[in-house]
Structure formats: C-alpha cells, structure tokens
N, C-alpha and C. Protein backbone atom coordinates (compact mmCIF):
# COMPACT_ATOMS: atom_id res chain seq x y z
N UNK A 1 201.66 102.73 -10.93
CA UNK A 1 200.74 102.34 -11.98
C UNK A 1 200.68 100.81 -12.00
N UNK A 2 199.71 100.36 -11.92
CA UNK A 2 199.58 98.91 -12.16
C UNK A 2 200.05 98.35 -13.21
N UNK A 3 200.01 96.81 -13.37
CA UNK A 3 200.61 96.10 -15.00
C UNK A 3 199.34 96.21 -15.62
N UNK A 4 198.09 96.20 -15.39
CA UNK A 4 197.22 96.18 -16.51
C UNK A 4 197.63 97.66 -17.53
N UNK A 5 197.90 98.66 -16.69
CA UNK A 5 197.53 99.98 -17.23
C UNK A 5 198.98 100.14 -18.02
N UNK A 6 200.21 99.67 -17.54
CA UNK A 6 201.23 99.37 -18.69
C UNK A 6 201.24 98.76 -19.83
N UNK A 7 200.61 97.46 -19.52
CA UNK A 7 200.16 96.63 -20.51
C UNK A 7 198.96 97.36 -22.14
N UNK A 8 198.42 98.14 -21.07
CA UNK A 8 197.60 98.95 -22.16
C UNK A 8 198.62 100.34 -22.78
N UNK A 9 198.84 100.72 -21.84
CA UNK A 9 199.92 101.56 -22.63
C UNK A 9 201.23 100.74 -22.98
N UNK A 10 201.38 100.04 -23.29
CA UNK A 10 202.77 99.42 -23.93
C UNK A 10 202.21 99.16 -25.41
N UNK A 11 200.62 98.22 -25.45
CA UNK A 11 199.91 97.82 -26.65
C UNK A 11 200.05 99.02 -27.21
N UNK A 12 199.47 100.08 -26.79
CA UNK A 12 199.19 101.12 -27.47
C UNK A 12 200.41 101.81 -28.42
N UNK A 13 201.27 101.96 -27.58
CA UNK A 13 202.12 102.78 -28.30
C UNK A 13 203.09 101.78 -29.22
N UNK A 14 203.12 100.62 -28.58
CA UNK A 14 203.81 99.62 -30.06
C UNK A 14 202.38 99.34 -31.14
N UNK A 15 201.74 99.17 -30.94
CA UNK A 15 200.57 98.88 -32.37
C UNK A 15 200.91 100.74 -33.25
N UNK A 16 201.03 101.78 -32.52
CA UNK A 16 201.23 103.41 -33.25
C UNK A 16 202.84 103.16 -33.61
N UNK A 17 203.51 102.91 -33.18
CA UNK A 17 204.94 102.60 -33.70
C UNK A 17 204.84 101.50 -35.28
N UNK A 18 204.19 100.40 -35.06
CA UNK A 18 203.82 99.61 -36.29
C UNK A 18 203.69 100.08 -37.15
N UNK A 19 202.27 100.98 -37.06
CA UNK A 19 201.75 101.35 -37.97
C UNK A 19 202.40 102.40 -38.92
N UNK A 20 202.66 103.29 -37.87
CA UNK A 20 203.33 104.58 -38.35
C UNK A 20 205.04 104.08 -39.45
N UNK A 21 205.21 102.77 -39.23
CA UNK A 21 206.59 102.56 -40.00
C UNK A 21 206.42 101.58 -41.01
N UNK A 22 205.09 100.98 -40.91
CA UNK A 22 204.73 99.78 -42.30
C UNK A 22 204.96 100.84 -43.10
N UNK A 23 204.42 102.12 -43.57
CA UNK A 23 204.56 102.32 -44.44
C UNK A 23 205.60 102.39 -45.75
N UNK A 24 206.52 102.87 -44.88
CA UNK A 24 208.15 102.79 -45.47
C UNK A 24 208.81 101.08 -45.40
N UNK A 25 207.97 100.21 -45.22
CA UNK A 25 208.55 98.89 -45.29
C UNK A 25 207.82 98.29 -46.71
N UNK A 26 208.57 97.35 -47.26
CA UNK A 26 207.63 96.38 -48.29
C UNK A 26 207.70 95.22 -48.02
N UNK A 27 207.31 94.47 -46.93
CA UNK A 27 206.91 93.83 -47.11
C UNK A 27 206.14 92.65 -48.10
N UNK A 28 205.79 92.44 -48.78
CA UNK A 28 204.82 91.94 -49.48
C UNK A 28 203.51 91.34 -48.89
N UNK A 29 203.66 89.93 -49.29
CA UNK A 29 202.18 89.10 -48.37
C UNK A 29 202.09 89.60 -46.74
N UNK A 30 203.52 89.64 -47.05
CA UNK A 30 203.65 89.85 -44.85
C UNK A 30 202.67 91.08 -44.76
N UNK A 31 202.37 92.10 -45.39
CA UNK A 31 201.81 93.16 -44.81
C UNK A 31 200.22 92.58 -44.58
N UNK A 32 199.72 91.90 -45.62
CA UNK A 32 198.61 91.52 -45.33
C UNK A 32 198.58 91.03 -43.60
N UNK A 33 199.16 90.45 -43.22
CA UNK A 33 199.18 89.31 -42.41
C UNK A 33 199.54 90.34 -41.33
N UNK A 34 199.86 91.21 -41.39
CA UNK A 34 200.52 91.88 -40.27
C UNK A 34 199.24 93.24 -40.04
N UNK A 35 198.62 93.20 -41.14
CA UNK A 35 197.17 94.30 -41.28
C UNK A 35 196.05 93.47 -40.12
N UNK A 36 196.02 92.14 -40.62
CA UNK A 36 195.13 91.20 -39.66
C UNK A 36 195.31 91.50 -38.71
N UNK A 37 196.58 91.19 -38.00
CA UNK A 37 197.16 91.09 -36.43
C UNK A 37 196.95 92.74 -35.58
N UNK A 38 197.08 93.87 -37.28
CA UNK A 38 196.83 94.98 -36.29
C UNK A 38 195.35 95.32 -36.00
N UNK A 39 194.39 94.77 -36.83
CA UNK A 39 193.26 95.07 -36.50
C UNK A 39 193.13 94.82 -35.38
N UNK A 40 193.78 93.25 -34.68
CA UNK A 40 193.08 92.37 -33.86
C UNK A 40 193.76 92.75 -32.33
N UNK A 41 195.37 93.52 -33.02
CA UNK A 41 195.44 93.93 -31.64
C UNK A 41 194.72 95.56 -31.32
N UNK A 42 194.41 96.31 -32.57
CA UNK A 42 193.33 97.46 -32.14
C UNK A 42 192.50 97.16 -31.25
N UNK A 43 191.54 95.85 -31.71
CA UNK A 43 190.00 95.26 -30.98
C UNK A 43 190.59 95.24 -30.04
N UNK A 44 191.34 94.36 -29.27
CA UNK A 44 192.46 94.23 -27.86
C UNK A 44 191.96 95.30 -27.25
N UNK A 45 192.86 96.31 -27.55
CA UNK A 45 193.37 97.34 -26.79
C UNK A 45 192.14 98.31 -26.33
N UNK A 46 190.92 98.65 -27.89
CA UNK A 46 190.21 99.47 -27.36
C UNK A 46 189.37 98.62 -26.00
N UNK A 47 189.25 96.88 -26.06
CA UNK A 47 188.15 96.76 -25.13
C UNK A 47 189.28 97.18 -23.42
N UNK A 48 190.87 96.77 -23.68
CA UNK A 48 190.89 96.78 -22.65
C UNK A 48 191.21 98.50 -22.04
N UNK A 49 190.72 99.69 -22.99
CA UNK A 49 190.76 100.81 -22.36
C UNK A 49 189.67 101.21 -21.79
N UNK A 50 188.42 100.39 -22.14
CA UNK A 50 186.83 100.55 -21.82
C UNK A 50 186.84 99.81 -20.29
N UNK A 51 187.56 98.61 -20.60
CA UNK A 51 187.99 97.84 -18.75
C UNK A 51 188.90 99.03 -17.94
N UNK A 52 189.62 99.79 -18.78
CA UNK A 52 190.74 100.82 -17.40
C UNK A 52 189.83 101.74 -16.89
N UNK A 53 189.02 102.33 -17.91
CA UNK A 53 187.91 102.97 -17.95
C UNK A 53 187.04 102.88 -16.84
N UNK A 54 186.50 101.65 -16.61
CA UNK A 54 185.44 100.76 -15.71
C UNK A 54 186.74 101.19 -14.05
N UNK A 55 187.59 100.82 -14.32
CA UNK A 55 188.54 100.23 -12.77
C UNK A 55 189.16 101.81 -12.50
N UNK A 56 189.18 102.74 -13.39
CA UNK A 56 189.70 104.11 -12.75
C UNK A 56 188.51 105.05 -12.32
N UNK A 57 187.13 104.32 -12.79
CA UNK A 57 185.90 104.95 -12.14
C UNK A 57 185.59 104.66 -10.70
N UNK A 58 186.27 103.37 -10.54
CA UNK A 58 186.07 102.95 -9.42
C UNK A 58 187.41 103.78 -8.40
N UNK A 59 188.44 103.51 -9.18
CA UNK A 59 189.14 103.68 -7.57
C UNK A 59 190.32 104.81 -9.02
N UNK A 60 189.96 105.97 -8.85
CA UNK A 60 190.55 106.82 -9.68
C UNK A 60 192.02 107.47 -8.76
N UNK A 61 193.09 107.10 -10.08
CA UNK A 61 194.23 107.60 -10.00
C UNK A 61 195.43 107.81 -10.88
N UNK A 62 195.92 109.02 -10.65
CA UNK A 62 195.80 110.12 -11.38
C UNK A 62 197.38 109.38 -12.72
N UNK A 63 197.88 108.53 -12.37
CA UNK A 63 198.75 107.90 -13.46
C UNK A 63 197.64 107.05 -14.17
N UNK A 64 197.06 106.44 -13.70
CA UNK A 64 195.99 105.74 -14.66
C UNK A 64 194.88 106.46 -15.71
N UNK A 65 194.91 107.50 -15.51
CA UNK A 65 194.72 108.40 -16.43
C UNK A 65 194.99 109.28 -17.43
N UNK A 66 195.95 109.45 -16.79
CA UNK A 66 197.33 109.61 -17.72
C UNK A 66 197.60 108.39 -18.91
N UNK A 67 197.59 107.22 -18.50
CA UNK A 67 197.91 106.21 -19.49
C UNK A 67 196.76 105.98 -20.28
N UNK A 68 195.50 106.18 -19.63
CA UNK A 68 194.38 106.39 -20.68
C UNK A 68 194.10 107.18 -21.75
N UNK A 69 194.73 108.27 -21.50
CA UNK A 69 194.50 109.30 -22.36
C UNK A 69 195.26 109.39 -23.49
N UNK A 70 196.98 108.94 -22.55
CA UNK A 70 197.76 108.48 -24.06
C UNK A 70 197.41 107.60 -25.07
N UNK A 71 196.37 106.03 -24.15
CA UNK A 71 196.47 105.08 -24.84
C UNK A 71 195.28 105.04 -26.14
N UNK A 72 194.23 106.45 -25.68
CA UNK A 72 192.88 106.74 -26.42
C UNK A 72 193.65 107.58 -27.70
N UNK A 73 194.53 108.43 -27.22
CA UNK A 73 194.88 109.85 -28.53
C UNK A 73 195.42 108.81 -29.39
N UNK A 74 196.23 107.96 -29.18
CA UNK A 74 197.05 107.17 -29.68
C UNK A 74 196.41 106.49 -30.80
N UNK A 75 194.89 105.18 -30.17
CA UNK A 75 194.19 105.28 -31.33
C UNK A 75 193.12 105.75 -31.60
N UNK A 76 192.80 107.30 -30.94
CA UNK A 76 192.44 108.17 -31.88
C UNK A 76 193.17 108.82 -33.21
N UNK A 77 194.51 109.04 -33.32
CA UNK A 77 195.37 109.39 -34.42
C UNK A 77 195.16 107.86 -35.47
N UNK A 78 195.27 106.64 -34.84
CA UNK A 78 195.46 105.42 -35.67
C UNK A 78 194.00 105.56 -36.56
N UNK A 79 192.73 105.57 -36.24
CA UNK A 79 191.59 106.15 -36.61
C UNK A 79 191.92 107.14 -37.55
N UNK A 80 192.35 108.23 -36.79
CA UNK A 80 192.44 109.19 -37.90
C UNK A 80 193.07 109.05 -39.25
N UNK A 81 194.18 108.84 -39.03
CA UNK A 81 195.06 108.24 -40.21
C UNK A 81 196.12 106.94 -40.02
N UNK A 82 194.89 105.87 -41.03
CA UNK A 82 195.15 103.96 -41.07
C UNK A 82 196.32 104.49 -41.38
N UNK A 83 197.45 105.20 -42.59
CA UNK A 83 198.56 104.62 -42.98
C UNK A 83 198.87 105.09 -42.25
N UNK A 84 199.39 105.53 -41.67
CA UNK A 84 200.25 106.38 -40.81
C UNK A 84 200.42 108.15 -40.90
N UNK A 85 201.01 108.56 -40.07
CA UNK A 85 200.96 110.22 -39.96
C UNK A 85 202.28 110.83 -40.60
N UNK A 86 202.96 110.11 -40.80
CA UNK A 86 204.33 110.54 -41.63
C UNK A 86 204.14 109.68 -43.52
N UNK A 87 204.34 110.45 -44.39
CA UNK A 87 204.08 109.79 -45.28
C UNK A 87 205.28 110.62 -46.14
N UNK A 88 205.21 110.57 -47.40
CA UNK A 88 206.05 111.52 -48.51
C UNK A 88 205.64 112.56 -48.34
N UNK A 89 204.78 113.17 -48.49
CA UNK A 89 204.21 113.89 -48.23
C UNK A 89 205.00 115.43 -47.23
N UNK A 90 205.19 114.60 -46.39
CA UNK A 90 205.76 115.12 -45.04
C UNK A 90 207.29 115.30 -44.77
N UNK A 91 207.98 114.17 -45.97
CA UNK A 91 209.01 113.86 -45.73
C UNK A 91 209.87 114.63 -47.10
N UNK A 92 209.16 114.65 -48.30
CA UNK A 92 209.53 114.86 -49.19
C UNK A 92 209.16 116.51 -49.76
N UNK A 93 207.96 116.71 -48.77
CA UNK A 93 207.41 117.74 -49.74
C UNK A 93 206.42 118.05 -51.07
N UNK A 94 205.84 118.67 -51.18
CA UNK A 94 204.57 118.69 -52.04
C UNK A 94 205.09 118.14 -53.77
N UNK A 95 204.26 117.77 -54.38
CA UNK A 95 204.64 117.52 -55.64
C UNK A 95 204.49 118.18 -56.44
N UNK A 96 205.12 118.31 -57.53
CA UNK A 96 205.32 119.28 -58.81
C UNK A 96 204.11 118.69 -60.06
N UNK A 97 204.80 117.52 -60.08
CA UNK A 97 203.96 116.56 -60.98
C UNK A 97 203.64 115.27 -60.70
N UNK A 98 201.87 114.45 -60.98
CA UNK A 98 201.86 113.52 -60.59
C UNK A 98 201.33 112.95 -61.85
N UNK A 99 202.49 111.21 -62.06
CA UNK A 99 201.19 110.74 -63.24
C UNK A 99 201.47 109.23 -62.36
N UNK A 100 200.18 108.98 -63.34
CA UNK A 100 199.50 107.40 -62.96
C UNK A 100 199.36 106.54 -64.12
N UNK A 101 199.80 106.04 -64.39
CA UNK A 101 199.18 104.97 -65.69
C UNK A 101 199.27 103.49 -64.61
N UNK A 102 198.08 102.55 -65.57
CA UNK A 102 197.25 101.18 -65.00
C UNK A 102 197.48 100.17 -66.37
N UNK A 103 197.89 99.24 -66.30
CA UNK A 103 198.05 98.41 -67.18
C UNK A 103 197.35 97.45 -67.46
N UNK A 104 197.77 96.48 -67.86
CA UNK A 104 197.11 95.02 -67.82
C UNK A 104 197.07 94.56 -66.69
N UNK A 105 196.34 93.64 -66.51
CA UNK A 105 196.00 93.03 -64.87
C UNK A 105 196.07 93.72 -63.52
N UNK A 106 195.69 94.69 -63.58
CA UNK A 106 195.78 95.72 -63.02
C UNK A 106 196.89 96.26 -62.60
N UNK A 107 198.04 95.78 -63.27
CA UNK A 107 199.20 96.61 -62.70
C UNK A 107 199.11 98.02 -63.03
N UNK A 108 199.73 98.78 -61.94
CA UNK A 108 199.70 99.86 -61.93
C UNK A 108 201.25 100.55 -61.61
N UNK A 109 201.20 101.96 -61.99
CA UNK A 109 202.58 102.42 -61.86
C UNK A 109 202.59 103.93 -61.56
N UNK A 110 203.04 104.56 -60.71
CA UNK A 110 203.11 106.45 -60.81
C UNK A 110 204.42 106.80 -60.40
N UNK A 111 204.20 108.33 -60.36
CA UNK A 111 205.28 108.60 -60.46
C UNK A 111 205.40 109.72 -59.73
N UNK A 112 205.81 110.36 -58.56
CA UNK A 112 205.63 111.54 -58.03
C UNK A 112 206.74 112.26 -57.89
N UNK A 113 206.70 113.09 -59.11
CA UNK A 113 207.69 114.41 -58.96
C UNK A 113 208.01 115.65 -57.85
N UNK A 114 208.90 115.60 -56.83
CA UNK A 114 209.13 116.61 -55.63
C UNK A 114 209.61 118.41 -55.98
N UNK A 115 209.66 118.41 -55.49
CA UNK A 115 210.06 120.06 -55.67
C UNK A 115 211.32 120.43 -55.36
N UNK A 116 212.26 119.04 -54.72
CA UNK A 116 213.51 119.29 -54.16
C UNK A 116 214.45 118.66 -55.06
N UNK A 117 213.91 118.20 -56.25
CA UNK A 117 214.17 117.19 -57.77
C UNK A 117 214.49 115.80 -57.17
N UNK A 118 213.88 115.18 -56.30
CA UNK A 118 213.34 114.00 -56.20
C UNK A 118 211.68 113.46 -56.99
N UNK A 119 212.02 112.05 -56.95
CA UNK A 119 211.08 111.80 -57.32
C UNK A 119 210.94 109.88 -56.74
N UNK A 120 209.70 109.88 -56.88
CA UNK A 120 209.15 108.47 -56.17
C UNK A 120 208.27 107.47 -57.19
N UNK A 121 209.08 106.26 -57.33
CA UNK A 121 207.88 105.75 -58.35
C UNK A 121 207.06 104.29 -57.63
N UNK A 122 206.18 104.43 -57.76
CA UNK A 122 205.08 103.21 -56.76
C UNK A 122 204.67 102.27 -58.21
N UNK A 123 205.50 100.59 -57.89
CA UNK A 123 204.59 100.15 -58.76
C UNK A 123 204.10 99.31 -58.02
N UNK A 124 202.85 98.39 -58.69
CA UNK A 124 202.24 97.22 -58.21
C UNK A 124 201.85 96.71 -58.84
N UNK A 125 202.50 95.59 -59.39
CA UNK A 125 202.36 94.54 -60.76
C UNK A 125 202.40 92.97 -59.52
N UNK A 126 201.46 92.23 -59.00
CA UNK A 126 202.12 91.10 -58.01
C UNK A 126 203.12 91.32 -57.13
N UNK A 127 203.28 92.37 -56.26
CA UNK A 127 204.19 93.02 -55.60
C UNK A 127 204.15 94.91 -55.38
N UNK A 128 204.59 95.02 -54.71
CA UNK A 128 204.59 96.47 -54.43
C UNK A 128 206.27 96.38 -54.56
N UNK A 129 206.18 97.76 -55.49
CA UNK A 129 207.52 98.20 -55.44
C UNK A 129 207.80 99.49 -55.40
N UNK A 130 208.61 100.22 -54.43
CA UNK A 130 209.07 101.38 -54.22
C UNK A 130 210.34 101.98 -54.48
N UNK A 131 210.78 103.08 -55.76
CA UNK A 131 212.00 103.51 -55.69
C UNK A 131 212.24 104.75 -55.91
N UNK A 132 213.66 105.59 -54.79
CA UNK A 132 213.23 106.85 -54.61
C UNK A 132 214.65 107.58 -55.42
N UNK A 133 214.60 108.65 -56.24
CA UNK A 133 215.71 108.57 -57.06
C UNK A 133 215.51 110.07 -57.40
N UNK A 134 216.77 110.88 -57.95
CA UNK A 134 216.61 112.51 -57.96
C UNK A 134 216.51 112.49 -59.84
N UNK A 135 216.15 113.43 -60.23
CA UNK A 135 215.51 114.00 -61.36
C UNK A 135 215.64 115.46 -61.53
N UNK A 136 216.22 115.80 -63.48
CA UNK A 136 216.20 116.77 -63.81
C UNK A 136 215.35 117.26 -64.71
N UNK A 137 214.73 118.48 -64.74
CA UNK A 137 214.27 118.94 -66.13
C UNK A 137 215.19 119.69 -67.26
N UNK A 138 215.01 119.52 -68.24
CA UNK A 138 216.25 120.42 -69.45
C UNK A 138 214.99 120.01 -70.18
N UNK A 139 214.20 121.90 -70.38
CA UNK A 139 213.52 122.13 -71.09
C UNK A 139 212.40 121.14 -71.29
N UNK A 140 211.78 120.68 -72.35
CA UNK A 140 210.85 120.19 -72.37
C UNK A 140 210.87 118.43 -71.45
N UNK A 141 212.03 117.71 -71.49
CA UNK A 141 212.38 116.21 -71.00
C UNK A 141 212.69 116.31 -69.34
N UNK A 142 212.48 114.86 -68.93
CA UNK A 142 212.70 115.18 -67.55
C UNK A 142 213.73 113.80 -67.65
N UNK A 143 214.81 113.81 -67.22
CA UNK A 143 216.19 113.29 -66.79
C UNK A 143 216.36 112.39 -65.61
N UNK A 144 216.09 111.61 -65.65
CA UNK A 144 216.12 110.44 -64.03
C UNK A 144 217.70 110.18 -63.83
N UNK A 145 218.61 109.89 -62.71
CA UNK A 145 219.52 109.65 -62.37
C UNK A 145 219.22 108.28 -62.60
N UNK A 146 220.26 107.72 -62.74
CA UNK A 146 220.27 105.90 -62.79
C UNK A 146 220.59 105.85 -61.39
N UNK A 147 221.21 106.22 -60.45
CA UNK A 147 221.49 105.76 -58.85
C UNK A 147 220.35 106.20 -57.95
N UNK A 148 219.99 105.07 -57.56
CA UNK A 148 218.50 105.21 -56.38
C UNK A 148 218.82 105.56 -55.26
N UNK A 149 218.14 106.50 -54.56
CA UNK A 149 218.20 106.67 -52.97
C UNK A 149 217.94 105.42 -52.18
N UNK A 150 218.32 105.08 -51.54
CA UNK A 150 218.20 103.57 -50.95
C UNK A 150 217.38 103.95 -49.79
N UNK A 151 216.17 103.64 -49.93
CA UNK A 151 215.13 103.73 -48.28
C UNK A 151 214.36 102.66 -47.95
C-alpha cells in the first residue's frame, strides 16, 4: 500500500477515534478549538479520498481499496453521528426519568435518571459540567449518594 493511502487511512481513523472520545472529555474552550480543527481535518480527508479515488481508477489495487472503503464508512458513521456513536445512552442504559430546568443566562441543568440507579447531571452555566453518581428512590423522594463516580 502506498503512503498516500496510509496517510488517508491513518487521518481517518484518528479524526473517528477523536471524535468518538470528545464526548466523555470536558474540555472547555479547548473543545471549540478542537471542533474547528475537526472540521478542517474532515475537509482534508474527504478531498484526499476523492484523489485515492481518481489514482485507484487508474491503476486499481486491491489494498487501496480496502483503505478506501474503511476511510469512506469511517466518515460515513462521523456524518452519521457528529457526537459520536457511544454515548450514555449505550453505556448507561435507557432512562427512567429525565428533567431539564434553564435558568438565568441561559444556564442550564438536567438530570438523567438510569435504570441501574445511576444517574447523570449535565450543567452549563460558562462551562460544561459533568457528574456521574448512583441514586435511590424511598417512596415518593429520590436520594443522591454524596460520592461521585469519577469519569
């Protein structure tokens, strides 16, 4: 396989590695800045799969196609789903209960109750903040542990 066609499959599968793990990171400003860079290495990558495209029409072989196909599904899934393909969701399991309240200046805050008595609270007041912590019900009240899951 040539270095161009590594080079495209190397972009590829580190820009799907990125993506797929910002989510579970907080970053702050950095994510902005790191959203830029992934757009710009998306633009990258799709023109240079349209160039592997062009050079395996010409002189077709059969690893270079192979790396095309990985390097297209790859961001075809990124397309499909910007945050990534692993989320709570996936990890945690469906929710029992969800609330949302929005404050002043648009801070915002929720709260997503699991089915395994976890629960996840997302705020964003000038910052994103994430904390993941287990929870009881007794009757009508619901009971938060004071010790956080550390993720």
């Amino acid at each position: 396989m040539s270095k161009f066609f590594k080079l495209i499959l190397g972009f590829s599968v580190g820009l799907f590695l990125v993506i797929q793990v910002q989510y579970f990171l907080n970053l702050g400003i950095i994510s902005f800045i790191l959203y830029i860079i992934e757009i710009f290495f998306f633009i990258i990558i799709l023109v240079m799969i349209l160039i592997g495209i062009y050079k395996w029409i010409n002189n077709p072989i059969r690893s270079h196609k192979i790396a095309l196909w990985i390097s297209s599904i790859l961001l075809g899934l990124t397309v499909y789903k910007p945050l990534g393909i692993i989320d709570d969701k996936m990890i945690y399991g469906d929710n029992v209960l969800f609330a949302y309240e929005e404050g002043v200046a648009s801070c915002s805050s929720s709260f997503s109750f699991k089915t395994n008595g976890i629960y996840i609270q997302k705020s964003f007041c000038f910052g994103n903040r994430r904390e993941i912590g287990n929870y009881t019900i007794n009757n009508d009240s619901i009971f938060f542990d004071t010790n956080k899951i550390n993720q």
